[in-house]
N, C-alpha and C. Protein backbone atom coordinates (compact mmCIF):
# COMPACT_ATOMS: atom_id res chain seq x y z
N UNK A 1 -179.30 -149.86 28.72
CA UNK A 1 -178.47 -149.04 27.88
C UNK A 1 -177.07 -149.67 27.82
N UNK A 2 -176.52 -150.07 26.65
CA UNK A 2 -175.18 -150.28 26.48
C UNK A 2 -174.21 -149.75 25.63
N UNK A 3 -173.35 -149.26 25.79
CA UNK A 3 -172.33 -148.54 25.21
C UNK A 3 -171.67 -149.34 24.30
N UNK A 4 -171.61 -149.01 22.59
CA UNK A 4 -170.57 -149.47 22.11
C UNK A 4 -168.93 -149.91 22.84
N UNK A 5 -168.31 -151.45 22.73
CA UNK A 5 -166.57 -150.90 23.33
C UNK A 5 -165.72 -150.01 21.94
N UNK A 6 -166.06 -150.08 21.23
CA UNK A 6 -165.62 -149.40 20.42
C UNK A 6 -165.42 -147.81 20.43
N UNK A 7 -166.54 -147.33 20.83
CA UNK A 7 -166.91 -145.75 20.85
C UNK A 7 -166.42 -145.76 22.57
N UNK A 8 -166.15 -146.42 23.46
CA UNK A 8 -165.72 -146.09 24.54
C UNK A 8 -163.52 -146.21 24.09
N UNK A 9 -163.57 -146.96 23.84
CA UNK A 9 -162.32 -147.04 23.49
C UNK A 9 -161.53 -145.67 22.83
N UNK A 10 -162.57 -145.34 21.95
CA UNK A 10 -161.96 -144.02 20.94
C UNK A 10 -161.66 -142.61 21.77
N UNK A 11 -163.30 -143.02 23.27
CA UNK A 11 -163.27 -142.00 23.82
C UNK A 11 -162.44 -141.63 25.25
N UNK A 12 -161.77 -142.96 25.20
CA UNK A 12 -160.63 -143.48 26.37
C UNK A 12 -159.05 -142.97 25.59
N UNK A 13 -159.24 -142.80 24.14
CA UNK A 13 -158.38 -142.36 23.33
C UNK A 13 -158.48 -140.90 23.35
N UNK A 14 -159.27 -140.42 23.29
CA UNK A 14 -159.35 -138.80 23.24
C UNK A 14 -159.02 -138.09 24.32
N UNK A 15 -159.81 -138.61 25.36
CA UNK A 15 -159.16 -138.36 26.69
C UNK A 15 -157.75 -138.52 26.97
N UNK A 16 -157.00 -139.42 26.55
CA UNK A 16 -156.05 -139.49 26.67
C UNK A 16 -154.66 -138.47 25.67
N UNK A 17 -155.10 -138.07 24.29
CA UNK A 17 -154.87 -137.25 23.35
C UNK A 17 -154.90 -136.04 24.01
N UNK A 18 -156.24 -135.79 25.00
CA UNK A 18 -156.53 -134.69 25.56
C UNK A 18 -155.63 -133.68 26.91
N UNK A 19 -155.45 -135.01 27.40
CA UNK A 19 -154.37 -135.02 28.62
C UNK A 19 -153.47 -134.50 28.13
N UNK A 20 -152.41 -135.20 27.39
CA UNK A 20 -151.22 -135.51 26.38
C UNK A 20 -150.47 -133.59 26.13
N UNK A 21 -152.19 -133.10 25.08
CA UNK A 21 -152.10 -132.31 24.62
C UNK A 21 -152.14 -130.69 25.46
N UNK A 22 -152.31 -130.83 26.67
CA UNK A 22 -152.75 -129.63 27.74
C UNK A 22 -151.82 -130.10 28.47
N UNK A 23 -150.95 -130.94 28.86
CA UNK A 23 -150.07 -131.65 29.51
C UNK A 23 -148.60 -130.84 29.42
N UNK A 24 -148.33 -131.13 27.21
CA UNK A 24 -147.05 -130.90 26.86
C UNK A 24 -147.46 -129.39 26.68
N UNK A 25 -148.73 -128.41 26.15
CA UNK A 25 -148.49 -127.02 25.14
C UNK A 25 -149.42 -126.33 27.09
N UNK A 26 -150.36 -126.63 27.01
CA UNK A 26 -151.14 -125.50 28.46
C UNK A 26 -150.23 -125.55 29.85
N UNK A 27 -150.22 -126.24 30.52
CA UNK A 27 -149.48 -126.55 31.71
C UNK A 27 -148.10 -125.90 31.88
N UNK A 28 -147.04 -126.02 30.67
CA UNK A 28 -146.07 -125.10 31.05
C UNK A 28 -146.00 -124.11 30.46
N UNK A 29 -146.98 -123.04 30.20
CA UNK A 29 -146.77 -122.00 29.56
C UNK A 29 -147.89 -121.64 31.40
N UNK A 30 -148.74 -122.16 31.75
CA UNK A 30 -148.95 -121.78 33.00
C UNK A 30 -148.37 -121.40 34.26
N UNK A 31 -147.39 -122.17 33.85
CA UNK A 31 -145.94 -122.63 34.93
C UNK A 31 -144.81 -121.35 34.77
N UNK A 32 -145.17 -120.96 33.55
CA UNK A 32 -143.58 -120.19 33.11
C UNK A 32 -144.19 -118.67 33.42
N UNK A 33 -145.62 -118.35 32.91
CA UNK A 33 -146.34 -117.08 33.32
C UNK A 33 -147.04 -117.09 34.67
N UNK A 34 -146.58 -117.88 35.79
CA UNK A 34 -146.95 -117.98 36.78
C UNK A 34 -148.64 -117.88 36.84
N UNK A 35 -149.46 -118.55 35.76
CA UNK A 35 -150.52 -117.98 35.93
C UNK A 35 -151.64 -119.30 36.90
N UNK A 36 -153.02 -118.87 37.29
CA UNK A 36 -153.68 -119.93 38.17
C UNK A 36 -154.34 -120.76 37.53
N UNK A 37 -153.48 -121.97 38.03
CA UNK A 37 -153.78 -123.36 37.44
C UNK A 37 -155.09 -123.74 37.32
N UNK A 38 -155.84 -123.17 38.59
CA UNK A 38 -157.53 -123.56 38.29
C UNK A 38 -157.65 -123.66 37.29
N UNK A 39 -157.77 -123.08 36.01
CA UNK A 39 -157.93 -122.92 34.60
C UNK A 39 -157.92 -123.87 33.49
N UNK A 40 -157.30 -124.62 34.20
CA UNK A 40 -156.41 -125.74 33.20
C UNK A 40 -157.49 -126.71 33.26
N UNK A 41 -158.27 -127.10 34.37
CA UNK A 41 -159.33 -127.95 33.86
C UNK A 41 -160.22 -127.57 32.88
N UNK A 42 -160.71 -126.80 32.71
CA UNK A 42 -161.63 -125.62 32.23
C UNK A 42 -161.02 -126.16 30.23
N UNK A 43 -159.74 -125.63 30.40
CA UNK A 43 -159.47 -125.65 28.96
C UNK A 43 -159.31 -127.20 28.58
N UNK A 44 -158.64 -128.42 29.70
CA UNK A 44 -158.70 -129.67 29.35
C UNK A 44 -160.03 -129.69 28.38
N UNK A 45 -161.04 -129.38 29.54
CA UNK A 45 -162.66 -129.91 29.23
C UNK A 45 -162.89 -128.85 27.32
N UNK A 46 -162.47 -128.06 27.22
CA UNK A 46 -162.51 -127.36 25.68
C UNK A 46 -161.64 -128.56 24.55
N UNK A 47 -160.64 -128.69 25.12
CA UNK A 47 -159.70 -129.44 24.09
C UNK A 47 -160.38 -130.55 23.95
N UNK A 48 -160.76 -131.69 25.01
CA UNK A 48 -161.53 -132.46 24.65
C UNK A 48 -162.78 -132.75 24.02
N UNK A 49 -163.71 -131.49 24.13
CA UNK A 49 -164.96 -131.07 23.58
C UNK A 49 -164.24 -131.01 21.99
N UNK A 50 -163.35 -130.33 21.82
CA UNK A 50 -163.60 -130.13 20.39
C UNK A 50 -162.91 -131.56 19.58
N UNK A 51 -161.70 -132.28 20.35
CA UNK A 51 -161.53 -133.88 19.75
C UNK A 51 -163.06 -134.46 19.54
N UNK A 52 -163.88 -134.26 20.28
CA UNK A 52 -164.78 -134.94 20.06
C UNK A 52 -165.68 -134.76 19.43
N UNK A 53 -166.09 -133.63 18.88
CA UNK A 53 -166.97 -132.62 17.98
C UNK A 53 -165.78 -133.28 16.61
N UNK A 54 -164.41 -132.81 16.44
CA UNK A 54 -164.03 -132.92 15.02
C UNK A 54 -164.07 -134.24 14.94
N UNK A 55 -164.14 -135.66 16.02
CA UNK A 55 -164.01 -137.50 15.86
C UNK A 55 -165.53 -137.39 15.93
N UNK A 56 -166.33 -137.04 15.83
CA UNK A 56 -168.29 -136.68 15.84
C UNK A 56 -167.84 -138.11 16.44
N UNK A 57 -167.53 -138.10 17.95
CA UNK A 57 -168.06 -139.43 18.92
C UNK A 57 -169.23 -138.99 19.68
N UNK A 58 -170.14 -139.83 19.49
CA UNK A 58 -171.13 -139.98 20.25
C UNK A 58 -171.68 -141.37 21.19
N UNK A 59 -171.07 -140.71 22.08
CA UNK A 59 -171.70 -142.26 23.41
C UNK A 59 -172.91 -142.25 23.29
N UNK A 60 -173.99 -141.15 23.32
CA UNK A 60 -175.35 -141.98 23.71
C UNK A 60 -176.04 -141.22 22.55
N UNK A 61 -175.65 -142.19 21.42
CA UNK A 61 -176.78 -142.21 19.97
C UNK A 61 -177.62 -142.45 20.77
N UNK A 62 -177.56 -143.67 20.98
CA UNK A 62 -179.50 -144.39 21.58
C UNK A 62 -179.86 -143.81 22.91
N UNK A 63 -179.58 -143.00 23.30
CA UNK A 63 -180.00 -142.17 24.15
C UNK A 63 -180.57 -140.74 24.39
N UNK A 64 -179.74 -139.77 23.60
CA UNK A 64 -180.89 -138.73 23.03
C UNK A 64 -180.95 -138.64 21.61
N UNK A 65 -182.56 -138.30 21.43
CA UNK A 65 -182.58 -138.35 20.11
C UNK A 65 -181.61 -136.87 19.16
N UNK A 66 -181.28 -136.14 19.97
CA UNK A 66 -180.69 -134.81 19.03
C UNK A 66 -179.25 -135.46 19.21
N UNK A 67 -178.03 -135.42 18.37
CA UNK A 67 -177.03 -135.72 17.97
C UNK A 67 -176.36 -134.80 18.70
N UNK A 68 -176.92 -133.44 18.43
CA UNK A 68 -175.83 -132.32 19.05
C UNK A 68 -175.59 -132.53 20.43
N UNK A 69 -177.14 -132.82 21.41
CA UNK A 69 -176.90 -133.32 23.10
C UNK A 69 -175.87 -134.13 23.20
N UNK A 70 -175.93 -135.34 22.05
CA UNK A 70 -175.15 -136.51 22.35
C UNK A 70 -173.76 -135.88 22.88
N UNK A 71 -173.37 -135.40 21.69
CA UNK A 71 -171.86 -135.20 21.53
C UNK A 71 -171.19 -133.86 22.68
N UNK A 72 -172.53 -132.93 23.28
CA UNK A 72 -172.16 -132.20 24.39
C UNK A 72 -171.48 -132.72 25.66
N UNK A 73 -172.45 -134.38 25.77
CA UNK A 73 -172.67 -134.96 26.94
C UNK A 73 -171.40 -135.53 26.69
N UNK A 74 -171.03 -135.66 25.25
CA UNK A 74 -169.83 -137.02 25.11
C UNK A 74 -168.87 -136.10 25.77
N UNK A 75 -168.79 -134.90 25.38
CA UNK A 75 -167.66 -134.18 25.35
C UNK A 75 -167.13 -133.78 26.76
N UNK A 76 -168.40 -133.76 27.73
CA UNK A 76 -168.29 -133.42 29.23
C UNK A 76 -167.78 -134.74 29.61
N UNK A 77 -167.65 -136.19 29.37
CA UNK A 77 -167.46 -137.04 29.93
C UNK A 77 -165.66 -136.81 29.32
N UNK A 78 -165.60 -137.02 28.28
CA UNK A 78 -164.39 -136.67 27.94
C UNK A 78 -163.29 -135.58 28.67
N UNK A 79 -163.86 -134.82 28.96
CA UNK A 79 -163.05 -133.91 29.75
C UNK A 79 -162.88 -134.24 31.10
N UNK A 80 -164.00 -135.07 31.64
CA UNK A 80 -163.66 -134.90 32.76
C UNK A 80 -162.54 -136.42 32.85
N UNK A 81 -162.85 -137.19 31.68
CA UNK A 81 -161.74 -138.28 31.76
C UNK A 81 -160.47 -137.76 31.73
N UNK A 82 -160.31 -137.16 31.15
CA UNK A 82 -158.91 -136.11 31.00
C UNK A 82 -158.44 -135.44 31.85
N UNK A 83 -159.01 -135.16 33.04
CA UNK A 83 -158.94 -134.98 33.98
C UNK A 83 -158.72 -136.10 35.36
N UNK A 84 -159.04 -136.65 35.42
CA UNK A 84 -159.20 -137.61 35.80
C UNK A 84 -157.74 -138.79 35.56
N UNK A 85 -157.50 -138.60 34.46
CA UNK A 85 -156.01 -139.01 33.81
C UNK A 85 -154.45 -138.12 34.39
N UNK A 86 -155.20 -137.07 34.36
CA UNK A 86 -154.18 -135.66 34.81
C UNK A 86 -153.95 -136.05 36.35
N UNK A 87 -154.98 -135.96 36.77
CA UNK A 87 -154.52 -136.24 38.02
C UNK A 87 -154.18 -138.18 38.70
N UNK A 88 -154.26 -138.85 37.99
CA UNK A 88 -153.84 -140.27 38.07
C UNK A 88 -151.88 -140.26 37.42
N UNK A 89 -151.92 -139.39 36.26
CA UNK A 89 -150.39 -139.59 35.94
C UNK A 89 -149.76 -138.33 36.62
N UNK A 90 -149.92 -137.32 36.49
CA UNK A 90 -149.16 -136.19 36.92
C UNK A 90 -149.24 -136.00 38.72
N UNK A 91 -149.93 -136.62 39.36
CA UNK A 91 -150.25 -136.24 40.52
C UNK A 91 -149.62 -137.57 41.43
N UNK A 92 -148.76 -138.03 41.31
CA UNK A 92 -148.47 -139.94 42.03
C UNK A 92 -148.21 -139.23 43.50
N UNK A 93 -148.35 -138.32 43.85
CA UNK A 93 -148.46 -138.24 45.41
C UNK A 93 -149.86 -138.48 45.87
N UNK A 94 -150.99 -138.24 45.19
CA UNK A 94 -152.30 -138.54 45.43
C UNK A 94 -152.14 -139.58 45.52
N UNK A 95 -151.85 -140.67 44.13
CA UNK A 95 -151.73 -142.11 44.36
C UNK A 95 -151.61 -142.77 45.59
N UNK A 96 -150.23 -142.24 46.35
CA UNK A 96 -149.34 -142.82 47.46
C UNK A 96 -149.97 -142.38 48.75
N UNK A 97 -150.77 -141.38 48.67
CA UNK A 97 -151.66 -141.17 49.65
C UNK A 97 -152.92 -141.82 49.56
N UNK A 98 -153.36 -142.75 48.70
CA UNK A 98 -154.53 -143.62 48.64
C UNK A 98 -154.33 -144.64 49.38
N UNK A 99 -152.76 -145.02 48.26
CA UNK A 99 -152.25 -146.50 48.67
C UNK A 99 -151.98 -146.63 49.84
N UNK A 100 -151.22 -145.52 50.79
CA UNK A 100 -151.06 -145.68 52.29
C UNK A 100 -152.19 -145.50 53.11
N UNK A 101 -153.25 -145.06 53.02
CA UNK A 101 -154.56 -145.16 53.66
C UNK A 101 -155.09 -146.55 53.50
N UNK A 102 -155.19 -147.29 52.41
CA UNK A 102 -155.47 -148.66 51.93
C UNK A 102 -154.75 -149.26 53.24
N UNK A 103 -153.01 -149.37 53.16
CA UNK A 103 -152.22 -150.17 54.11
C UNK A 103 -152.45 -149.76 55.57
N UNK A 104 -153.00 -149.07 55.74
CA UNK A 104 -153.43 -148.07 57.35
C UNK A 104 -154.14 -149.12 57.69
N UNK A 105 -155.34 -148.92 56.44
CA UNK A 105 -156.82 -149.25 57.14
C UNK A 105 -156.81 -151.01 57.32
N UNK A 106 -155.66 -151.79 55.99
CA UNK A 106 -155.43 -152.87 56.22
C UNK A 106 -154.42 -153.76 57.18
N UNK A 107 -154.26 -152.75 57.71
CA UNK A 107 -153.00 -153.29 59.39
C UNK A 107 -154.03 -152.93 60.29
N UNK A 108 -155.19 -151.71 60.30
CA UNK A 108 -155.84 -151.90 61.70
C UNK A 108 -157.25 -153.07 61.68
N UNK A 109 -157.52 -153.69 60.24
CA UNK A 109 -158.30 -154.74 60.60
C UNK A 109 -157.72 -155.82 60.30
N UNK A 110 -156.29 -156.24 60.13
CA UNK A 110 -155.55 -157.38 59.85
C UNK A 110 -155.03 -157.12 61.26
């Protein structure tokens, strides 16, 4: 099975549109109504479902034959890229807690 780079690209784009968009309008209206953030993945994964329903991207044409599966499955990968983004840009204390476990683990076998 191989993936168009094209249709991964668009969908590395949406995800990223997706982030962008729950980032600047969901997140601080969460923040300001003190409400629980759990949520916010939940709606990432909607916003991205529907970029991808109105861009009809489909990663795995050649994989199921119904169109509609395709674009469910596209849409779950999408969200969770968007997620996945969310917490890579908005989160750089995770980062710095990777990177210092990396330098831990590479001073006790160096």
């Amino acid at each position: 099975m191989t993936f168009d780079p094209l249709v991964l690209a668009l969908l590395l784009g949406i995800s990223t549109l997706a982030n962008a968009i729950v980032a600047a309008i969901v997140s601080p209206l969460f923040e300001k109504y003190n409400l629980d953030k759990f949520w916010i993945m939940y709606i990432s994964w909607v916003v991205a479902g529907a970029l991808v329903f109105l861009a009809n991207v489909n990663l795995f044409a050649g994989v199921f034959e119904n169109h509609v599966v395709g674009l469910v499955v596209t849409a779950i990968i999408a969200g969770r890229a968007s997620n996945i983004l969310h917490d890579l840009t908005d989160k750089p204390d995770n980062l710095i807690a990777v990177f210092n476990a990396l330098e831990d683990d590479e001073e006790a076998n160096g």
